[in-house]
C-alpha atoms as a PDB file:
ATOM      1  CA  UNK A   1     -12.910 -31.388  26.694  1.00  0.00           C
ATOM      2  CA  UNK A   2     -12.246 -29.150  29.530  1.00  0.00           C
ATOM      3  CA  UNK A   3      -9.066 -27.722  27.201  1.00  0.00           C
ATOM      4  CA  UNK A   4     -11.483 -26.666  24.478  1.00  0.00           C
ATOM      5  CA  UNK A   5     -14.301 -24.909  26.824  1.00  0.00           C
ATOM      6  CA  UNK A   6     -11.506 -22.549  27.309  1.00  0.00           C
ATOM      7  CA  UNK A   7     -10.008 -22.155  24.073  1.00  0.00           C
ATOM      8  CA  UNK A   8     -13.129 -21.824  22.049  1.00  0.00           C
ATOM      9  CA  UNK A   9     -13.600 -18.384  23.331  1.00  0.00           C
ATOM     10  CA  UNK A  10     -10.218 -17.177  21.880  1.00  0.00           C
ATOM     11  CA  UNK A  11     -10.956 -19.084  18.463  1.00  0.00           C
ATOM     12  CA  UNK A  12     -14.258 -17.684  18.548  1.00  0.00           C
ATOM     13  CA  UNK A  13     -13.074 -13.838  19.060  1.00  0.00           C
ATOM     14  CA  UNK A  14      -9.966 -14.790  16.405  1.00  0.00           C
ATOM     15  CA  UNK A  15     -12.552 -15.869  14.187  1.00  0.00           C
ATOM     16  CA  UNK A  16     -15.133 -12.464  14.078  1.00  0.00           C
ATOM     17  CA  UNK A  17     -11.756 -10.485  14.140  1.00  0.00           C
ATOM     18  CA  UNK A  18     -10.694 -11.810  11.057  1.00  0.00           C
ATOM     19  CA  UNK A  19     -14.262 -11.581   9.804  1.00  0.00           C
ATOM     20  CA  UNK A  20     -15.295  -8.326  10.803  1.00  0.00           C
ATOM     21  CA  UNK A  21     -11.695  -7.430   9.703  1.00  0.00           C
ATOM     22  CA  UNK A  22     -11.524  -8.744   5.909  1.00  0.00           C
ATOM     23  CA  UNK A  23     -15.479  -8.091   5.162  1.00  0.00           C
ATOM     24  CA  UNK A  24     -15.555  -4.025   7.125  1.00  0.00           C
ATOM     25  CA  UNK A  25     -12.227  -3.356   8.387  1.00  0.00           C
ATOM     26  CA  UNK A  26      -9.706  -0.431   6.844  1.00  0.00           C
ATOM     27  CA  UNK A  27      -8.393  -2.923   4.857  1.00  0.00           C
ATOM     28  CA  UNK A  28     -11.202  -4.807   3.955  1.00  0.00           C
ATOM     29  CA  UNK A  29     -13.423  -5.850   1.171  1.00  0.00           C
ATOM     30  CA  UNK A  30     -15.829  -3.074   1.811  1.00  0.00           C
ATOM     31  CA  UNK A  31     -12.958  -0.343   1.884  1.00  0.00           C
ATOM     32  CA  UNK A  32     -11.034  -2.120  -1.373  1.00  0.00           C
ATOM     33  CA  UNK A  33     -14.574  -1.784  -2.961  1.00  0.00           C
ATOM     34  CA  UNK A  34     -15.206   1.891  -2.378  1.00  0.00           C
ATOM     35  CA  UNK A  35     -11.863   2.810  -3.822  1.00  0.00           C
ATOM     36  CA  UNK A  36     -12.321   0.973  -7.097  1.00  0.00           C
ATOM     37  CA  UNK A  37     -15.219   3.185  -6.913  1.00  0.00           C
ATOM     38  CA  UNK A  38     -12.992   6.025  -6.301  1.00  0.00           C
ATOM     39  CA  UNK A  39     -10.609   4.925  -8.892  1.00  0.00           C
ATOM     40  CA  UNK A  40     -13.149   4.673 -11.563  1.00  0.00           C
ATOM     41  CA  UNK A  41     -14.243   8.539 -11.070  1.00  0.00           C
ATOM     42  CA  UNK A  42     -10.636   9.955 -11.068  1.00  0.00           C
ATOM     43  CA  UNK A  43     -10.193   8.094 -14.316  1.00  0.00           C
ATOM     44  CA  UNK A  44     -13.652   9.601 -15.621  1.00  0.00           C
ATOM     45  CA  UNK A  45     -11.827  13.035 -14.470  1.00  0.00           C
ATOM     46  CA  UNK A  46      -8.985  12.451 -16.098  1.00  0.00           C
ATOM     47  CA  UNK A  47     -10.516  11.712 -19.455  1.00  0.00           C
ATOM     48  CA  UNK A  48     -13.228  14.577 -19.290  1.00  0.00           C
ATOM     49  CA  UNK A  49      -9.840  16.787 -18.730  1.00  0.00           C
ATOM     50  CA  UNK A  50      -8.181  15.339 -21.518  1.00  0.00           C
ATOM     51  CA  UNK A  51     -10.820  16.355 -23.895  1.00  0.00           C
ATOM     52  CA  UNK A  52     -10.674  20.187 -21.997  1.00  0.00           C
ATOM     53  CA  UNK A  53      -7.230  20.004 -22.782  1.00  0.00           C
ATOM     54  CA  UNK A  54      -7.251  18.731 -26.382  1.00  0.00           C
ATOM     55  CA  UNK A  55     -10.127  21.920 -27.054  1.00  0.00           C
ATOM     56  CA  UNK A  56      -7.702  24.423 -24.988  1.00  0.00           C
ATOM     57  CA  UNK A  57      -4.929  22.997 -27.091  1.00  0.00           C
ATOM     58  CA  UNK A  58      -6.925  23.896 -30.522  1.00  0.00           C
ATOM     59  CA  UNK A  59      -7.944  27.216 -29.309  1.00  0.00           C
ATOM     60  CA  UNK A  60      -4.264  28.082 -28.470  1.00  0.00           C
ATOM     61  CA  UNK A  61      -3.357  26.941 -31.800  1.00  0.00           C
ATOM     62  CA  UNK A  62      -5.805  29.159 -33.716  1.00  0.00           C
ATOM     63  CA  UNK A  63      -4.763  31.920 -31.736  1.00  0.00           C
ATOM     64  CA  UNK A  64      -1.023  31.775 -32.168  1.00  0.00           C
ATOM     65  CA  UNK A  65      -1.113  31.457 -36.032  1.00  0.00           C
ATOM     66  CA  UNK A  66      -4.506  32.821 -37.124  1.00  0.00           C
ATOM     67  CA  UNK A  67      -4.775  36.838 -37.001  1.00  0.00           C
ATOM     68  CA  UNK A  68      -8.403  36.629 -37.770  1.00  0.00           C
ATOM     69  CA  UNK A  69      -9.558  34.275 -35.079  1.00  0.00           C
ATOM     70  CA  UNK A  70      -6.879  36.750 -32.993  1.00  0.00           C
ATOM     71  CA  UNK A  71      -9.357  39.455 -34.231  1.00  0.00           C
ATOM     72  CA  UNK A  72     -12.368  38.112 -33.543  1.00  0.00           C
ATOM     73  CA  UNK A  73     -11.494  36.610 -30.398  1.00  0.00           C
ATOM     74  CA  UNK A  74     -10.305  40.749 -29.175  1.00  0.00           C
ATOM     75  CA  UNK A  75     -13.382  41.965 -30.431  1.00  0.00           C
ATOM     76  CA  UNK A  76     -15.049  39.176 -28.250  1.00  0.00           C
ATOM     77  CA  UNK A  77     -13.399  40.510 -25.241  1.00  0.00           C
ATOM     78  CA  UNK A  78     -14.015  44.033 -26.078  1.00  0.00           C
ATOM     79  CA  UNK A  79     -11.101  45.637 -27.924  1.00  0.00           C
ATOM     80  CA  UNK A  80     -10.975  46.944 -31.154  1.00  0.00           C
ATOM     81  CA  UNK A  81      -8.439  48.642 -34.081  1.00  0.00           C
ATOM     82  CA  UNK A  82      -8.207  51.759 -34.383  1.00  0.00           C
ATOM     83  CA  UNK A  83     -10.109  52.256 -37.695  1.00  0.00           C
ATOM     84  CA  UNK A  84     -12.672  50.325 -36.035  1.00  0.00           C
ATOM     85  CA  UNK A  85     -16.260  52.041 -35.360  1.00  0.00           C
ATOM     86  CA  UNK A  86     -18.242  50.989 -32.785  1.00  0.00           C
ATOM     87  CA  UNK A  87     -22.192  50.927 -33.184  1.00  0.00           C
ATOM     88  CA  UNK A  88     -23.758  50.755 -29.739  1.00  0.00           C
ATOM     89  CA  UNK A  89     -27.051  48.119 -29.724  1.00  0.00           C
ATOM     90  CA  UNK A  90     -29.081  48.727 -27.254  1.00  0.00           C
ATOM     91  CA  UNK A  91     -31.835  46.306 -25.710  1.00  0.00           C
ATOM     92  CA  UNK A  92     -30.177  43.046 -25.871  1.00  0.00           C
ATOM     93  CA  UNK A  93     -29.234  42.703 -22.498  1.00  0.00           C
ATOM     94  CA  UNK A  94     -25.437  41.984 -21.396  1.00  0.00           C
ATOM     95  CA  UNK A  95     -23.323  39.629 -24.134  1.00  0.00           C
ATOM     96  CA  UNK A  96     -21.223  37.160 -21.402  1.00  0.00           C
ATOM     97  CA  UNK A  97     -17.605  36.503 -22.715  1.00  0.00           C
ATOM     98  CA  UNK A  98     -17.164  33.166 -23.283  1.00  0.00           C
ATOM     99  CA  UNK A  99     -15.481  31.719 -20.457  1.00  0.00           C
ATOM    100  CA  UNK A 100     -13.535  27.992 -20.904  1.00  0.00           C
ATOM    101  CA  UNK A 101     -13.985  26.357 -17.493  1.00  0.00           C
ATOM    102  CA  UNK A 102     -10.774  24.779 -16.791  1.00  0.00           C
ATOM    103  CA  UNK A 103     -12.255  21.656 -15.564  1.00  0.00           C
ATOM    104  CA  UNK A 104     -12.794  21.445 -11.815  1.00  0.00           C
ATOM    105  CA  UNK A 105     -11.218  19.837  -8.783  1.00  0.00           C
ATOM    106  CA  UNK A 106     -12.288  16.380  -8.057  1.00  0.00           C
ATOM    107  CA  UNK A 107     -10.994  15.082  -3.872  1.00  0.00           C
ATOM    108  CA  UNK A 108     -11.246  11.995  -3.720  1.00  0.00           C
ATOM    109  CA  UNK A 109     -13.125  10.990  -0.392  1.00  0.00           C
ATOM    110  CA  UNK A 110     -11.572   8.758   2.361  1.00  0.00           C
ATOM    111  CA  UNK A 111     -13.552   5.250   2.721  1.00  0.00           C
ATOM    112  CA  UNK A 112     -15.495   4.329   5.587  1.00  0.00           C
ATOM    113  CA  UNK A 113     -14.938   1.374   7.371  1.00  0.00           C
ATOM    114  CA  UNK A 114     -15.278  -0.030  10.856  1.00  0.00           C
ATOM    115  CA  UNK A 115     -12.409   1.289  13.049  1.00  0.00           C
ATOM    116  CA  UNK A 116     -10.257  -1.193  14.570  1.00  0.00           C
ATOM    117  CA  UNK A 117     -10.929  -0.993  18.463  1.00  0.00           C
ATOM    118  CA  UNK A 118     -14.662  -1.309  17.377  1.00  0.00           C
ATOM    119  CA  UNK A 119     -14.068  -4.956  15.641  1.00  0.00           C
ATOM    120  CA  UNK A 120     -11.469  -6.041  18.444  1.00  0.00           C
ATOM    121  CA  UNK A 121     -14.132  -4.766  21.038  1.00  0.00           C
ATOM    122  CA  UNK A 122     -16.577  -6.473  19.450  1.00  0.00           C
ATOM    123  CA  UNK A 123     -14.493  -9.731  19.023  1.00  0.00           C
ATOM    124  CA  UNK A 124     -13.456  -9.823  22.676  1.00  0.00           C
ATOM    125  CA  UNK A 125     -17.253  -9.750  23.947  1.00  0.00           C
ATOM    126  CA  UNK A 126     -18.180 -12.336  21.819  1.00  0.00           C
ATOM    127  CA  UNK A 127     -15.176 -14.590  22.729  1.00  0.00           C
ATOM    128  CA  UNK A 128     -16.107 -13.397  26.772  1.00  0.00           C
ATOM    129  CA  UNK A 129     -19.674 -14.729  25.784  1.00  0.00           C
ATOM    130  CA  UNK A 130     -19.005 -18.243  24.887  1.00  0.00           C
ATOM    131  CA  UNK A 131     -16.210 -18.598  27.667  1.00  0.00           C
ATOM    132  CA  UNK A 132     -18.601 -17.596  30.112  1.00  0.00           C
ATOM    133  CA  UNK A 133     -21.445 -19.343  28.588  1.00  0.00           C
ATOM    134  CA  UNK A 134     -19.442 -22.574  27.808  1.00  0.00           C
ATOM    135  CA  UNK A 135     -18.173 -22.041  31.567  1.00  0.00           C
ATOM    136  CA  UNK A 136     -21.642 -21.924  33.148  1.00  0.00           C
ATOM    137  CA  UNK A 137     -22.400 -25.211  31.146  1.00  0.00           C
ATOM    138  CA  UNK A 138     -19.676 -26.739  32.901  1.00  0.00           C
ATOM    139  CA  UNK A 139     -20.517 -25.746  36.468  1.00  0.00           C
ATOM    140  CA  UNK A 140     -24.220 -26.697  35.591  1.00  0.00           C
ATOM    141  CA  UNK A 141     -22.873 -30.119  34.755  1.00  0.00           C
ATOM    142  CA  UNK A 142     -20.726 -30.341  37.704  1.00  0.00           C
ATOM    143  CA  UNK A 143     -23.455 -29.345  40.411  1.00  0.00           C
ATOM    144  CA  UNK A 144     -26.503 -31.879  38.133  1.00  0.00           C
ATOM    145  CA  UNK A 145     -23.907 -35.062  38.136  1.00  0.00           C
END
């Protein structure tokens, strides 16, 4: 018995090691779950830039083998023919040019987790706890009988 009073402390701290470790750890179930998470919005990205692209792709398309969407697309961004006349509106307020926002940057975030010397702290005290406390029993025992 005398045997187990002193290794139940190292079992003990072995035991909320591997605990704290698999449920909080860098490694663990709570890190593995965030980047699923993670995973799941760069695949959301990816597709939402995969329709961008497909659009870009049609617009490129036009413009390479359509002179009239090449025409209206110059007059869009301001230039004109030279037999073109230009009739000034005023009033209307400033006319944006459309702009195609080439999707935007997506970082994925690093998980957070319980840093190592924390859990192996934390395992250490509690296996220090029940040696000493398991330790005290004994001497209590010893000095009563």
């Amino acid at each position: 018995m005398n045997i187990f009073k002193y290794l139940a402390g190292i079992w003990i701290a072995l035991a909320i090691y591997t605990v704290f470790s698999f449920l909080g750890g860098s490694r663990g179930m709570s890190a593995y779950n965030y980047l699923l998470a993670e995973r799941e919005l760069q695949w959301n990205n990816i597709r939402e830039l995969s329709v961008l692209n497909e659009e870009l792709e049609r617009t490129r398309n036009n413009l390479l083998f359509d002179e009239d969407v090449i025409l209206v697309r110059a007059r869009e961004l301001g230039f004109g023919r030279k037999d073109d006349r230009f009739i000034r509106i005023v009033g209307l307020g400033n006319m944006k040019n459309p702009m195609i926002i080439p999707g935007s940057i997506y970082k994925a975030q690093n998980p957070d987790f319980i840093p190592d010397l924390y859990i192996k702290i934390a395992a250490l005290c509690a296996g220090l706890l029940i040696f000493t406390f398991l330790l005290t029993l004994e001497i209590i025992e010893k000095r009563s009988g």
